[in-house]
PDB file of N, CA and C in Angstrom:
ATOM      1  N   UNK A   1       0.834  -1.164   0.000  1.00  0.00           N
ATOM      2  CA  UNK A   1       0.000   0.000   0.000  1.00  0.00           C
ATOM      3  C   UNK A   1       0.894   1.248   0.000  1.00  0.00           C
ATOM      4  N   UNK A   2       0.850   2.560  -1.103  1.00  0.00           N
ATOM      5  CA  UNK A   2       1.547   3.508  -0.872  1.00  0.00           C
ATOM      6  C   UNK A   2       1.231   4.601   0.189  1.00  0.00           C
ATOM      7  N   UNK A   3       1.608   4.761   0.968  1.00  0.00           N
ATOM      8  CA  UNK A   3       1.605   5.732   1.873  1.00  0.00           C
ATOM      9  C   UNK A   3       1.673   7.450   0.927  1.00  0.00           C
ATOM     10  N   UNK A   4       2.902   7.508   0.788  1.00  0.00           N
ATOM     11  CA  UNK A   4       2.978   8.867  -0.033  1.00  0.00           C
ATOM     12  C   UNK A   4       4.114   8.935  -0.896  1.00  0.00           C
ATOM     13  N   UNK A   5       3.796  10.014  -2.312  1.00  0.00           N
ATOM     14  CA  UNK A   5       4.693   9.420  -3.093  1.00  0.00           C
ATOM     15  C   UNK A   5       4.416  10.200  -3.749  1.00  0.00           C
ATOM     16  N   UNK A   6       6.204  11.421  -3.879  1.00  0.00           N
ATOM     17  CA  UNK A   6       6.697  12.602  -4.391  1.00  0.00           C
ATOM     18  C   UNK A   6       7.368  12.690  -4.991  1.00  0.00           C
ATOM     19  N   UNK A   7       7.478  13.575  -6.456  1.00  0.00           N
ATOM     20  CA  UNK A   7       8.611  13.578  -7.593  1.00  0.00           C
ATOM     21  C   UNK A   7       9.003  15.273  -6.928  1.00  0.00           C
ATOM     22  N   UNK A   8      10.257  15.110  -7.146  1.00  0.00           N
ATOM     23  CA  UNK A   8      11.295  16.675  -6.640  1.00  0.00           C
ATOM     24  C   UNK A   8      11.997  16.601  -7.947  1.00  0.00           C
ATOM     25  N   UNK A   9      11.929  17.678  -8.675  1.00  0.00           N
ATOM     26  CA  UNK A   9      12.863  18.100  -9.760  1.00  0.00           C
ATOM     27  C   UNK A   9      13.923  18.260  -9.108  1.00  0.00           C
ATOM     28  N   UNK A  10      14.974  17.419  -9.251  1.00  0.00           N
ATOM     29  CA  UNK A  10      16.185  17.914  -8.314  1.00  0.00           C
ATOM     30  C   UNK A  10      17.201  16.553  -9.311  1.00  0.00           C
ATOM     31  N   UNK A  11      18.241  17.413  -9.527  1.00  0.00           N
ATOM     32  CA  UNK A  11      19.697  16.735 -10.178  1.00  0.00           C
ATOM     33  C   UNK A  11      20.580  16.186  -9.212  1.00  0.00           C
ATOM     34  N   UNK A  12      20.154  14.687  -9.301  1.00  0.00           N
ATOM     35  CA  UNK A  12      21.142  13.816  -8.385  1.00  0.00           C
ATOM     36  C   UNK A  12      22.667  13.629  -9.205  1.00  0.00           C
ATOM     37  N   UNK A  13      23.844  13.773  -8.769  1.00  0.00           N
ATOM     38  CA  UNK A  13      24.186  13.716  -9.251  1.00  0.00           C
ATOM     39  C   UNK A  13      25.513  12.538  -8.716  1.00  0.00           C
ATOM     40  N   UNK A  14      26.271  11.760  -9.246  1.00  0.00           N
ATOM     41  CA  UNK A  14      27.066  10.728  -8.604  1.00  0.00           C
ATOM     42  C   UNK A  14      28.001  11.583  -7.737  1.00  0.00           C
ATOM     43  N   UNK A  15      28.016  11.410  -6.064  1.00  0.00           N
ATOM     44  CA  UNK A  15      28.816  12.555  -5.223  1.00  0.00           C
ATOM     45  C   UNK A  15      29.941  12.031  -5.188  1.00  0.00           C
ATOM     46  N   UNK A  16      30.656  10.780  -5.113  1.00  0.00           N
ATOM     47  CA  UNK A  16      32.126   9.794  -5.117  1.00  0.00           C
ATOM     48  C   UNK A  16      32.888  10.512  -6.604  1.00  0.00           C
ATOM     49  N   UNK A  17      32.027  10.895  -7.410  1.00  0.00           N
ATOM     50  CA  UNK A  17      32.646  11.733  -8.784  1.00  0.00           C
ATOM     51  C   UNK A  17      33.014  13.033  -8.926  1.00  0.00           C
ATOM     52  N   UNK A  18      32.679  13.690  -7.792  1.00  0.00           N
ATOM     53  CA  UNK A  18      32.858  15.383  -7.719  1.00  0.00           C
ATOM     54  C   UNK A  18      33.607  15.884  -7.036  1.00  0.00           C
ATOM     55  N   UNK A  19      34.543  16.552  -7.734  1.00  0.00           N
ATOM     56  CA  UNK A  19      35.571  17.245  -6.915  1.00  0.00           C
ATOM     57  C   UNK A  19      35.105  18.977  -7.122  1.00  0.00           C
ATOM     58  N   UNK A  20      34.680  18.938  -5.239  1.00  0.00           N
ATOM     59  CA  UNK A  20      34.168  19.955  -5.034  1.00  0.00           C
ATOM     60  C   UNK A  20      34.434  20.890  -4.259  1.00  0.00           C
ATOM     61  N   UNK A  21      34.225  22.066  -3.439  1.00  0.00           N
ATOM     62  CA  UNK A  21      34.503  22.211  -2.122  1.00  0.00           C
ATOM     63  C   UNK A  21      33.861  21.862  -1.157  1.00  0.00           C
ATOM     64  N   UNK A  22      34.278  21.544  -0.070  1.00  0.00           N
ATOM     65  CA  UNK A  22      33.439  21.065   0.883  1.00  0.00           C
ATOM     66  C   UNK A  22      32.355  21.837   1.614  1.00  0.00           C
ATOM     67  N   UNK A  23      32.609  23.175   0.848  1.00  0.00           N
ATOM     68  CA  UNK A  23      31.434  24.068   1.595  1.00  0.00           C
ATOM     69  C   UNK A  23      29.831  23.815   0.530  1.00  0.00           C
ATOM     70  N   UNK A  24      30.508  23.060  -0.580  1.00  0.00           N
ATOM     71  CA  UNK A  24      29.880  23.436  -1.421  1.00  0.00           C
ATOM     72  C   UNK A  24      28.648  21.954  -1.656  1.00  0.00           C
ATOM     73  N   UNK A  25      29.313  20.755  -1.333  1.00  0.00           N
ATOM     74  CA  UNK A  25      29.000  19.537  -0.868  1.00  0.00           C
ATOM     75  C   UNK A  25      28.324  19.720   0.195  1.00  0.00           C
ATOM     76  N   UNK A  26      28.790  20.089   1.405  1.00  0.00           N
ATOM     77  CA  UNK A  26      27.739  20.398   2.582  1.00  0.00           C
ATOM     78  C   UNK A  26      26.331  21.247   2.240  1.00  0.00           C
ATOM     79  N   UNK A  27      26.207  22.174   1.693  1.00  0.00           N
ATOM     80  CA  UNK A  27      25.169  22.299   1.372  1.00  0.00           C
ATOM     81  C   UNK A  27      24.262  21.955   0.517  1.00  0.00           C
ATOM     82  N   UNK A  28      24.625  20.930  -0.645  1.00  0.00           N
ATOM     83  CA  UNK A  28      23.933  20.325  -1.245  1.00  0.00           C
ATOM     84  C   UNK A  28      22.966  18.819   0.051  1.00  0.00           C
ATOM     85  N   UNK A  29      24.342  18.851   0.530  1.00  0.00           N
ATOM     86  CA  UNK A  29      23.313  17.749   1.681  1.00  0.00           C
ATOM     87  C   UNK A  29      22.479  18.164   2.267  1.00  0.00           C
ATOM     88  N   UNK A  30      22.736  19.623   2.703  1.00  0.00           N
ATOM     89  CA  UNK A  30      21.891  19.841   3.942  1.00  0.00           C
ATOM     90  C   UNK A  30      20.266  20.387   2.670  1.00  0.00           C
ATOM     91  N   UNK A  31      20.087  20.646   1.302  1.00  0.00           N
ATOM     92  CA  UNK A  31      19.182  21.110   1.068  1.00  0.00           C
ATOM     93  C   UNK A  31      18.371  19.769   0.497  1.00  0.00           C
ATOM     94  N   UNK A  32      19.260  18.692  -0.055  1.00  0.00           N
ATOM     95  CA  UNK A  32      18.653  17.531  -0.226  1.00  0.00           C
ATOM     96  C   UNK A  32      17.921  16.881   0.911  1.00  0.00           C
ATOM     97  N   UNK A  33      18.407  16.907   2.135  1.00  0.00           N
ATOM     98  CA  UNK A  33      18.059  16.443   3.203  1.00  0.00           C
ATOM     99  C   UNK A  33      16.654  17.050   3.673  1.00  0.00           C
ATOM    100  N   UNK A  34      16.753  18.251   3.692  1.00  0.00           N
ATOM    101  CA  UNK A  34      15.493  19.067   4.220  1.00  0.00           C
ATOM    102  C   UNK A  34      14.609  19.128   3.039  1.00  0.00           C
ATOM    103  N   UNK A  35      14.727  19.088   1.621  1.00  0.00           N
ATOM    104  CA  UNK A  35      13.801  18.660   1.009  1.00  0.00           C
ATOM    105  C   UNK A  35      13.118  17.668   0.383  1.00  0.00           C
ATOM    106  N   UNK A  36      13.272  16.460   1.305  1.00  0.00           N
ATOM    107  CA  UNK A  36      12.979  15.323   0.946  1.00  0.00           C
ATOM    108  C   UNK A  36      11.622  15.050   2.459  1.00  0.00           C
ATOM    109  N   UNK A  37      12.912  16.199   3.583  1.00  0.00           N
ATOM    110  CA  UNK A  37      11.863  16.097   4.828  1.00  0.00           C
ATOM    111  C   UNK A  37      10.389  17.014   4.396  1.00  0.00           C
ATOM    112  N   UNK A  38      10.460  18.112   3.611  1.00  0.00           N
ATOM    113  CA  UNK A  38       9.723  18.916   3.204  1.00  0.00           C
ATOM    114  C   UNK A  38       8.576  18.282   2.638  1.00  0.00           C
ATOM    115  N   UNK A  39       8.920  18.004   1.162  1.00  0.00           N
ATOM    116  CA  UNK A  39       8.377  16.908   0.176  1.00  0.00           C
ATOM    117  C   UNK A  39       7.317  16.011   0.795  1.00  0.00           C
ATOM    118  N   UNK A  40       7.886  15.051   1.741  1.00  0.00           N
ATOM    119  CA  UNK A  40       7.152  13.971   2.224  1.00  0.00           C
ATOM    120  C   UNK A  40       5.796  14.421   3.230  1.00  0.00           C
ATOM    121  N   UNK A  41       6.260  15.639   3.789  1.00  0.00           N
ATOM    122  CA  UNK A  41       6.038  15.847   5.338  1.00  0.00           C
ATOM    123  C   UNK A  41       4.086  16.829   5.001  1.00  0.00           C
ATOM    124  N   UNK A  42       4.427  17.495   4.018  1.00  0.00           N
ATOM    125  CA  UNK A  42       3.788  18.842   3.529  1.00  0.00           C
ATOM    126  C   UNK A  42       2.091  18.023   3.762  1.00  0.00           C
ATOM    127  N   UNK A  43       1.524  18.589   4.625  1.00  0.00           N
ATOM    128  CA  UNK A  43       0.413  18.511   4.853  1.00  0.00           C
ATOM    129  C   UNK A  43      -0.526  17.404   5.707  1.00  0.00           C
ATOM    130  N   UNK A  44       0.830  16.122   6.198  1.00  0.00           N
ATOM    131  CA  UNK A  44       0.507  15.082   6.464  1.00  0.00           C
ATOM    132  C   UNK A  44       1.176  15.281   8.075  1.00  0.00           C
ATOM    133  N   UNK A  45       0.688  14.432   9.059  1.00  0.00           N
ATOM    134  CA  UNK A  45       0.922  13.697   9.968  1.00  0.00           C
ATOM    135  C   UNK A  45       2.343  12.672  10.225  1.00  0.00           C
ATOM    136  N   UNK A  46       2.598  12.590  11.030  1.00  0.00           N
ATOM    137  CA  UNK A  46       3.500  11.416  11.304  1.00  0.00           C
ATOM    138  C   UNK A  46       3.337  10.231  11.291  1.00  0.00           C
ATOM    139  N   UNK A  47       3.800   9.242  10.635  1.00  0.00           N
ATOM    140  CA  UNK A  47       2.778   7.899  10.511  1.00  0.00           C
ATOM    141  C   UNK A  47       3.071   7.056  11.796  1.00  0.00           C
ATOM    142  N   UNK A  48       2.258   6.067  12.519  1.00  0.00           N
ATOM    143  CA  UNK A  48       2.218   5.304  13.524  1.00  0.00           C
ATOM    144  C   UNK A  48       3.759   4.290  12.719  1.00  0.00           C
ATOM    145  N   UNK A  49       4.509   3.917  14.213  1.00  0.00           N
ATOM    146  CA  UNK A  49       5.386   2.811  13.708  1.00  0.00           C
ATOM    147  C   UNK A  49       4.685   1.736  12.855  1.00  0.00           C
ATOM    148  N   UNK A  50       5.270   1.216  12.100  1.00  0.00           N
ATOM    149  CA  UNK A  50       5.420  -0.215  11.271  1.00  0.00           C
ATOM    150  C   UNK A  50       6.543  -0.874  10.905  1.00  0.00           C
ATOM    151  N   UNK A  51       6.395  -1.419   9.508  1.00  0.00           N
ATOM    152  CA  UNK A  51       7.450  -1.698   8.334  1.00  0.00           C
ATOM    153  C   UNK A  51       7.112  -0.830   7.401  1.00  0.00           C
ATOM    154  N   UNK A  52       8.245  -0.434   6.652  1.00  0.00           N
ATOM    155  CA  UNK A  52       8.157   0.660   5.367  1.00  0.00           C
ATOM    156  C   UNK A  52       8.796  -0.178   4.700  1.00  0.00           C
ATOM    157  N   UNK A  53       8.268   0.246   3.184  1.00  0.00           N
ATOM    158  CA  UNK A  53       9.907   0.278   2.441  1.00  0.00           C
ATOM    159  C   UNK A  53       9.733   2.237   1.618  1.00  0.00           C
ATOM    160  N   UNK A  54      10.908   1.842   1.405  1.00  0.00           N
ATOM    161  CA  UNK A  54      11.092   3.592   0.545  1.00  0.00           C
ATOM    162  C   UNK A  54      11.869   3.262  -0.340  1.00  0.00           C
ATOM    163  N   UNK A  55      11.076   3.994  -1.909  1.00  0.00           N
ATOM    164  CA  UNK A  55      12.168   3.646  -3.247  1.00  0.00           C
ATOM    165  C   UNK A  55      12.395   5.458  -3.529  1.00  0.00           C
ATOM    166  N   UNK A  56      13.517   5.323  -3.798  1.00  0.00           N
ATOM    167  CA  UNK A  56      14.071   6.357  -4.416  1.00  0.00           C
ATOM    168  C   UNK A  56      14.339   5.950  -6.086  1.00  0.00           C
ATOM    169  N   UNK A  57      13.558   6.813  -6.966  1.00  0.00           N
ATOM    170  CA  UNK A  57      13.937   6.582  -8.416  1.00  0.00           C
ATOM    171  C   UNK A  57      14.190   7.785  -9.133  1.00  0.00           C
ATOM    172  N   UNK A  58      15.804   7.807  -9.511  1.00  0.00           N
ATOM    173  CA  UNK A  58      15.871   8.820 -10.370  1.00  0.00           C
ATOM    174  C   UNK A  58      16.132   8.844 -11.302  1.00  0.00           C
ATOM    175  N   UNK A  59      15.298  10.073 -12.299  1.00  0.00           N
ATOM    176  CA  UNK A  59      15.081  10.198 -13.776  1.00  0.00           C
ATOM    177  C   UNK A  59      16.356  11.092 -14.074  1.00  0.00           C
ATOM    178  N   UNK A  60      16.884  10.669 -15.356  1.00  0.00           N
ATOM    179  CA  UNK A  60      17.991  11.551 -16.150  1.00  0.00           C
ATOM    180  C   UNK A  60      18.166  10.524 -17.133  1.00  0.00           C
ATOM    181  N   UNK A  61      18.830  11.696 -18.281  1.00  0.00           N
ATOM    182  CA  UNK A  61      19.054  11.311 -19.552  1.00  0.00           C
ATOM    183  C   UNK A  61      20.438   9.563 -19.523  1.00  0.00           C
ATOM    184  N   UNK A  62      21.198   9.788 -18.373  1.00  0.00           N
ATOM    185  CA  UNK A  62      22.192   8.655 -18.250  1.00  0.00           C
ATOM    186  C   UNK A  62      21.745   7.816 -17.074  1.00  0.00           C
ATOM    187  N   UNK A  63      22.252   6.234 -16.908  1.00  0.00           N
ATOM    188  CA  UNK A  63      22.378   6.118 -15.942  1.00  0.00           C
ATOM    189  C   UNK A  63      23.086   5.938 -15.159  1.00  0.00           C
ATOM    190  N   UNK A  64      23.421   5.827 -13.880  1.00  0.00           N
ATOM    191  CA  UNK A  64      24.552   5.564 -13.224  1.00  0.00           C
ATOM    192  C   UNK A  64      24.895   4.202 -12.294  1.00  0.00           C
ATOM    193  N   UNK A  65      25.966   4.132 -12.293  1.00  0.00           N
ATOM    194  CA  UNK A  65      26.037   2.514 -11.935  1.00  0.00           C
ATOM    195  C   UNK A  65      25.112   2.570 -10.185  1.00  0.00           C
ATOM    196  N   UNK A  66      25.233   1.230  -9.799  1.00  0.00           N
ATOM    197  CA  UNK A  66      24.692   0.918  -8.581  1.00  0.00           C
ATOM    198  C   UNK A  66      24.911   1.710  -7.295  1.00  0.00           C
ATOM    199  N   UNK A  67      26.226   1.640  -6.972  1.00  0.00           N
ATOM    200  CA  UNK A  67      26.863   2.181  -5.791  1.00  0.00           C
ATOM    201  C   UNK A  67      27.286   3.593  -6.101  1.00  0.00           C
ATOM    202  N   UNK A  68      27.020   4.474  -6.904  1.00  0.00           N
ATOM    203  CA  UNK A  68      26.847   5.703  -7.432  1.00  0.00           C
ATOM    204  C   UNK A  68      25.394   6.384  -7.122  1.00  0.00           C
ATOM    205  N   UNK A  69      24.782   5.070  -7.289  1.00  0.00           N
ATOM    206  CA  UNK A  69      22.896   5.476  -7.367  1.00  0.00           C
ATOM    207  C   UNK A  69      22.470   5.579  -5.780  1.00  0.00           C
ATOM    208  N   UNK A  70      23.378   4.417  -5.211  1.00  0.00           N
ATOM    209  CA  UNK A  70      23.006   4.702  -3.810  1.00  0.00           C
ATOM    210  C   UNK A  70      23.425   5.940  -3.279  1.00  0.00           C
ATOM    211  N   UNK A  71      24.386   6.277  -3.511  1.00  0.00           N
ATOM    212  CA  UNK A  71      25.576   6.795  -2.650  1.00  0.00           C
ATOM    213  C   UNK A  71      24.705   8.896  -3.134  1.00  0.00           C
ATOM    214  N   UNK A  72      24.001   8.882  -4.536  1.00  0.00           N
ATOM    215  CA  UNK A  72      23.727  10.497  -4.410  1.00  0.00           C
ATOM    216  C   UNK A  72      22.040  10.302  -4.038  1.00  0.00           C
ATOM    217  N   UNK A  73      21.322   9.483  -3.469  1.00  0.00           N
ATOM    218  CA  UNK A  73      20.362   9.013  -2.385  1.00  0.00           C
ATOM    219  C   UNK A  73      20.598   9.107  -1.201  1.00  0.00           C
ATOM    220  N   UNK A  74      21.817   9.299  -0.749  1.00  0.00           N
ATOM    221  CA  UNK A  74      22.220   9.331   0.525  1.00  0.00           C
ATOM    222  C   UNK A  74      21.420  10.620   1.396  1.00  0.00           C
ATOM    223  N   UNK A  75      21.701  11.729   0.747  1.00  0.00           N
ATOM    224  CA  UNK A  75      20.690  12.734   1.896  1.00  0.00           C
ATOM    225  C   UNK A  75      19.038  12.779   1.843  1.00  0.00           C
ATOM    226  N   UNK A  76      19.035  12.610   0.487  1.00  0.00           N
ATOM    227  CA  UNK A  76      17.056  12.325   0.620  1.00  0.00           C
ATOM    228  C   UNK A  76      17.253  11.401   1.681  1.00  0.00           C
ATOM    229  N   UNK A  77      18.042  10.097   1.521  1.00  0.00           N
ATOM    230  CA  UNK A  77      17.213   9.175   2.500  1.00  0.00           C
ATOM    231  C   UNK A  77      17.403   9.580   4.025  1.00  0.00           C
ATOM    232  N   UNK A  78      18.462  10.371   3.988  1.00  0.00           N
ATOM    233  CA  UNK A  78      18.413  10.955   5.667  1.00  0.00           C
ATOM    234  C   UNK A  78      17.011  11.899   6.018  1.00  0.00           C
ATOM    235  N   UNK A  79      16.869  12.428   5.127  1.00  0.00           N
ATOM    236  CA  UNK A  79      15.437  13.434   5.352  1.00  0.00           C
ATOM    237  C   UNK A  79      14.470  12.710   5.641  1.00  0.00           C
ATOM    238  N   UNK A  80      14.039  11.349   5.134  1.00  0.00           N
ATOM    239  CA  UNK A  80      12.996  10.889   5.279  1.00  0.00           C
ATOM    240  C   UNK A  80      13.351  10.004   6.069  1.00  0.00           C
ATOM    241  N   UNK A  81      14.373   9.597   6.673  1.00  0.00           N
ATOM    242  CA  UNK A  81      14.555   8.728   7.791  1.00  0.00           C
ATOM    243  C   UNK A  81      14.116   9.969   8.848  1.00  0.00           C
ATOM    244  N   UNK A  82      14.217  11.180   8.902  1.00  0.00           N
ATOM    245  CA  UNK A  82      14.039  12.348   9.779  1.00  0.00           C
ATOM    246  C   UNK A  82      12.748  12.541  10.224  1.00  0.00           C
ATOM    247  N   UNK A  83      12.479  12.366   9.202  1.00  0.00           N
ATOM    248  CA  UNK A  83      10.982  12.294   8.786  1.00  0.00           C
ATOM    249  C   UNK A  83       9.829  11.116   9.590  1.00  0.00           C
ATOM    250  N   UNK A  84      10.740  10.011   9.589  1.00  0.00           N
ATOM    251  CA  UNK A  84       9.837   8.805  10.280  1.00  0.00           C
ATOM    252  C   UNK A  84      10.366   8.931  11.812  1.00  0.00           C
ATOM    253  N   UNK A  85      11.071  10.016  11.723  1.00  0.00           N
ATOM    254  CA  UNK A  85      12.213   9.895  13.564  1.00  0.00           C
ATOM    255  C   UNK A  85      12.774   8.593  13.970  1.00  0.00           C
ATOM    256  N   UNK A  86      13.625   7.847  13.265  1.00  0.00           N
ATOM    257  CA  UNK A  86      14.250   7.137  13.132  1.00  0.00           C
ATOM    258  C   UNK A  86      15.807   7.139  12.947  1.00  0.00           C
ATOM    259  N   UNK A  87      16.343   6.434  13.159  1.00  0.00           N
ATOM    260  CA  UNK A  87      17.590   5.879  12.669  1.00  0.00           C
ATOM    261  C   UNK A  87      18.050   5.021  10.729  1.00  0.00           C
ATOM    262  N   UNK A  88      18.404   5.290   9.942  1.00  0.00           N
ATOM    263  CA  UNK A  88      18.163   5.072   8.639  1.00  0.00           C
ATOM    264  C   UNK A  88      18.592   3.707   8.778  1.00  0.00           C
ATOM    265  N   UNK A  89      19.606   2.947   9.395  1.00  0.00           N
ATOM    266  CA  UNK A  89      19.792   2.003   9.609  1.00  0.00           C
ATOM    267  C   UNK A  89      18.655   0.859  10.359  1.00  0.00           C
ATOM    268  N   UNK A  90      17.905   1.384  10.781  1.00  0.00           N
ATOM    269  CA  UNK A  90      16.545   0.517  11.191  1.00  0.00           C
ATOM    270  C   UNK A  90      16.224  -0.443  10.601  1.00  0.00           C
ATOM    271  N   UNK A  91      15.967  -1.635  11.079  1.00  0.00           N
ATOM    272  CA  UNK A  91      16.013  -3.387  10.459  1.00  0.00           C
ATOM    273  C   UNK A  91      14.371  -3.282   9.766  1.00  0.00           C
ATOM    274  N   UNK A  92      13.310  -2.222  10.572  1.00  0.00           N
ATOM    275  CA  UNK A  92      12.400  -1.783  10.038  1.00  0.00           C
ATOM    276  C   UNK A  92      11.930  -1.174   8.635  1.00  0.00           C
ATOM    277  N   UNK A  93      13.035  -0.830   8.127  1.00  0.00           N
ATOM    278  CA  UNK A  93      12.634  -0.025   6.921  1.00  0.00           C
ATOM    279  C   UNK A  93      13.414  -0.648   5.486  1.00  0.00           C
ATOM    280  N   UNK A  94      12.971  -0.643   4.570  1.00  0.00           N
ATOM    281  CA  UNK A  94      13.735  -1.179   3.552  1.00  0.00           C
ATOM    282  C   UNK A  94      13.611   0.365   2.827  1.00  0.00           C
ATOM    283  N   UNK A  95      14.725   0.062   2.077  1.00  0.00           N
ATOM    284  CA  UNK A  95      15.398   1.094   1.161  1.00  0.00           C
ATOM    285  C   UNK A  95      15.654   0.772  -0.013  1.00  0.00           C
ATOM    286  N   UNK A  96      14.812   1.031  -1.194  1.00  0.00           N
ATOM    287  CA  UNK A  96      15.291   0.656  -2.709  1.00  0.00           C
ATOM    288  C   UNK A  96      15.534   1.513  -3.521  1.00  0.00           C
ATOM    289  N   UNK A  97      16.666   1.539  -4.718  1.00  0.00           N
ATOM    290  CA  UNK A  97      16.968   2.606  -5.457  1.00  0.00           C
ATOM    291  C   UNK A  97      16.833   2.232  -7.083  1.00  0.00           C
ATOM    292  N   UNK A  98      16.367   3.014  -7.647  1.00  0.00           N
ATOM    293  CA  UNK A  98      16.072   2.715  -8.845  1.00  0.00           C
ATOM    294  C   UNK A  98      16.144   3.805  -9.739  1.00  0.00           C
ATOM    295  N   UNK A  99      16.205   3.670 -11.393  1.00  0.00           N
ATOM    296  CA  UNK A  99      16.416   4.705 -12.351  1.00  0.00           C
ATOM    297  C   UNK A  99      15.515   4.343 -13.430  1.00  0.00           C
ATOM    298  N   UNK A 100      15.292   5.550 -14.322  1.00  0.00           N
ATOM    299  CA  UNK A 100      15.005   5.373 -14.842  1.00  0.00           C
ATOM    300  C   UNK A 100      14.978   6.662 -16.111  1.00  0.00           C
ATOM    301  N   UNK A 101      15.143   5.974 -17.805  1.00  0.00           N
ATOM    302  CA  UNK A 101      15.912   7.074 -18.276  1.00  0.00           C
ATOM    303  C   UNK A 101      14.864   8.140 -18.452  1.00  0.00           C
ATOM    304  N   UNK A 102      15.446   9.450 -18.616  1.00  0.00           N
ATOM    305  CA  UNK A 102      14.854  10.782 -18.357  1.00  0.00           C
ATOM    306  C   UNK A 102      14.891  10.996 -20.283  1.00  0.00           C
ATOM    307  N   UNK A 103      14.292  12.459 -20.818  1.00  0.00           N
ATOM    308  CA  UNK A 103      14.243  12.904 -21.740  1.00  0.00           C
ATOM    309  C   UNK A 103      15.995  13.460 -21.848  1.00  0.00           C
ATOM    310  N   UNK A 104      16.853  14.200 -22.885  1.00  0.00           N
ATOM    311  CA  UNK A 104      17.548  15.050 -22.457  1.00  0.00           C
ATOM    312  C   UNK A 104      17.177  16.340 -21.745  1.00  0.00           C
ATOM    313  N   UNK A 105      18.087  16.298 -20.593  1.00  0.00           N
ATOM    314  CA  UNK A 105      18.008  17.184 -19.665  1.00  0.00           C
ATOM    315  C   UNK A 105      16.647  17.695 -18.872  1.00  0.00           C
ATOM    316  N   UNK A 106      16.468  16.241 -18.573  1.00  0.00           N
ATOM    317  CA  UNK A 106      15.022  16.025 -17.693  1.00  0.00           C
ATOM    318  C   UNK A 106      15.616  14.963 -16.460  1.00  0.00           C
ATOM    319  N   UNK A 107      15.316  15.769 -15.020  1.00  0.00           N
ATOM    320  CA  UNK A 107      15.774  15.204 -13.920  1.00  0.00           C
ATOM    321  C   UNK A 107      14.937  15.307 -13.022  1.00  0.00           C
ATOM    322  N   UNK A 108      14.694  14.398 -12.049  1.00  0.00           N
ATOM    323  CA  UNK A 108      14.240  14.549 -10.909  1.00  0.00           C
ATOM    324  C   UNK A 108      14.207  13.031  -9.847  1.00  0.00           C
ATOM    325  N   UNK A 109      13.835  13.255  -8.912  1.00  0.00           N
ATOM    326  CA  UNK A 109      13.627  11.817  -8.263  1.00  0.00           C
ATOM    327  C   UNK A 109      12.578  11.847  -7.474  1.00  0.00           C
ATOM    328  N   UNK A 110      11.992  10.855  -7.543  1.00  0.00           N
ATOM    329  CA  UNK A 110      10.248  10.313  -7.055  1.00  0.00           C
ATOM    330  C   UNK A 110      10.752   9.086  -5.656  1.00  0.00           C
ATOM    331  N   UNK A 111      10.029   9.591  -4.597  1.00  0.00           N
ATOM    332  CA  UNK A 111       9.876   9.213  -3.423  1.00  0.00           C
ATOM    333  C   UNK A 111       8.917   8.755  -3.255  1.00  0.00           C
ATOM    334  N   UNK A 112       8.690   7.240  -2.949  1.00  0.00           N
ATOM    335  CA  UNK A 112       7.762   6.585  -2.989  1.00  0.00           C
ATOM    336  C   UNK A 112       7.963   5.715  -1.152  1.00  0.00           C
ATOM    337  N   UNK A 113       7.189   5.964  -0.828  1.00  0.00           N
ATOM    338  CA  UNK A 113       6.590   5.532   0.885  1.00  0.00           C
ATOM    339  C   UNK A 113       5.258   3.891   0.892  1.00  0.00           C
ATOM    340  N   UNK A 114       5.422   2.701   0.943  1.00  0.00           N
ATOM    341  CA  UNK A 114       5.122   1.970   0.997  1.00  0.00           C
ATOM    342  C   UNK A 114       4.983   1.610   2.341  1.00  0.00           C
ATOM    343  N   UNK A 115       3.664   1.003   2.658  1.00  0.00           N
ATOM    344  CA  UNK A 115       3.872  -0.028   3.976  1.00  0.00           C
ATOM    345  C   UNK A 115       4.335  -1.478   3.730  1.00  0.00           C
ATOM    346  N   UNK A 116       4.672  -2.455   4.484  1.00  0.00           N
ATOM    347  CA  UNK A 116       5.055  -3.429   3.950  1.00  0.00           C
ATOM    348  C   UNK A 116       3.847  -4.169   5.044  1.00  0.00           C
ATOM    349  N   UNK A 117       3.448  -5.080   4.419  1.00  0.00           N
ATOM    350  CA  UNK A 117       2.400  -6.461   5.182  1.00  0.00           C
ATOM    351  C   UNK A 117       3.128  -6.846   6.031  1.00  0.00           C
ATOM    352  N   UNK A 118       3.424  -7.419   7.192  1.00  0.00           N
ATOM    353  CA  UNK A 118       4.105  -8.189   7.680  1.00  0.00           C
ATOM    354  C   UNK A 118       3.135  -9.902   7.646  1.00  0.00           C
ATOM    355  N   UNK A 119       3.746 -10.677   7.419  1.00  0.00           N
ATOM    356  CA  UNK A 119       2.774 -12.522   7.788  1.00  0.00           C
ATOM    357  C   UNK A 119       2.782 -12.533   8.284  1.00  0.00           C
ATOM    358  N   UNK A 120       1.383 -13.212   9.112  1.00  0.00           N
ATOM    359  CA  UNK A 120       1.263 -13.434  10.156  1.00  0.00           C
ATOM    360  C   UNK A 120       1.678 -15.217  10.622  1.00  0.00           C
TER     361      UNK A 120
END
């Protein structure tokens, strides 16, 4: 069942590839981070504990390998771990990343909030 589920025009871009300044990296985290908390948060409640899963899928013209894909997911998923007041590491939550190709120079990534069934 989807809980909630947001596309952010926002250019992920592979962060292990950028040689940047670090003032300049820090704030890309800190605005990815708070707008993923933003995104999710806007008009809704806090959800009661469960199981989640959360997919992160981002659109662009290339794709990027695996551990690239995770790795510029890294602050959305802190926002929305912020978001559930959690720890991102939680045995509770699954985390999936996915792509998918964009037009040229069409970007963004869609946040998708699932509950998961647990069996009984």
């Amino acid at each position: 069942m989807i809980i909630r589920e947001v596309t952010l025009p926002l250019r992920l871009v592979s962060l292990t590839n950028q040689r940047e300044h670090w003032a300049k990296k820090a704030k890309r985290a800190k605005e990815h981070r708070w707008l993923a908390l933003a995104a999710i948060n806007r008009g809704h409640e806090l959800l009661e504990r469960g199981r989640f899963m959360v997919t992160f899928t981002r659109v662009a013209p290339r794709k990027l390998d695996d551990d690239n894909l995770r790795e510029c997911c890294k602050h959305l998923r802190d926002g929305v771990a912020d978001w559930f007041g959690v720890d991102d590491g939680s045995p509770m939550y699954e985390w999936r990343y996915e792509q998918e190709k964009g037009k040229p120079k069409e970007y963004a990534v869609r946040i998708r909030i699932e509950r998961k069934e647990v069996a009984a």
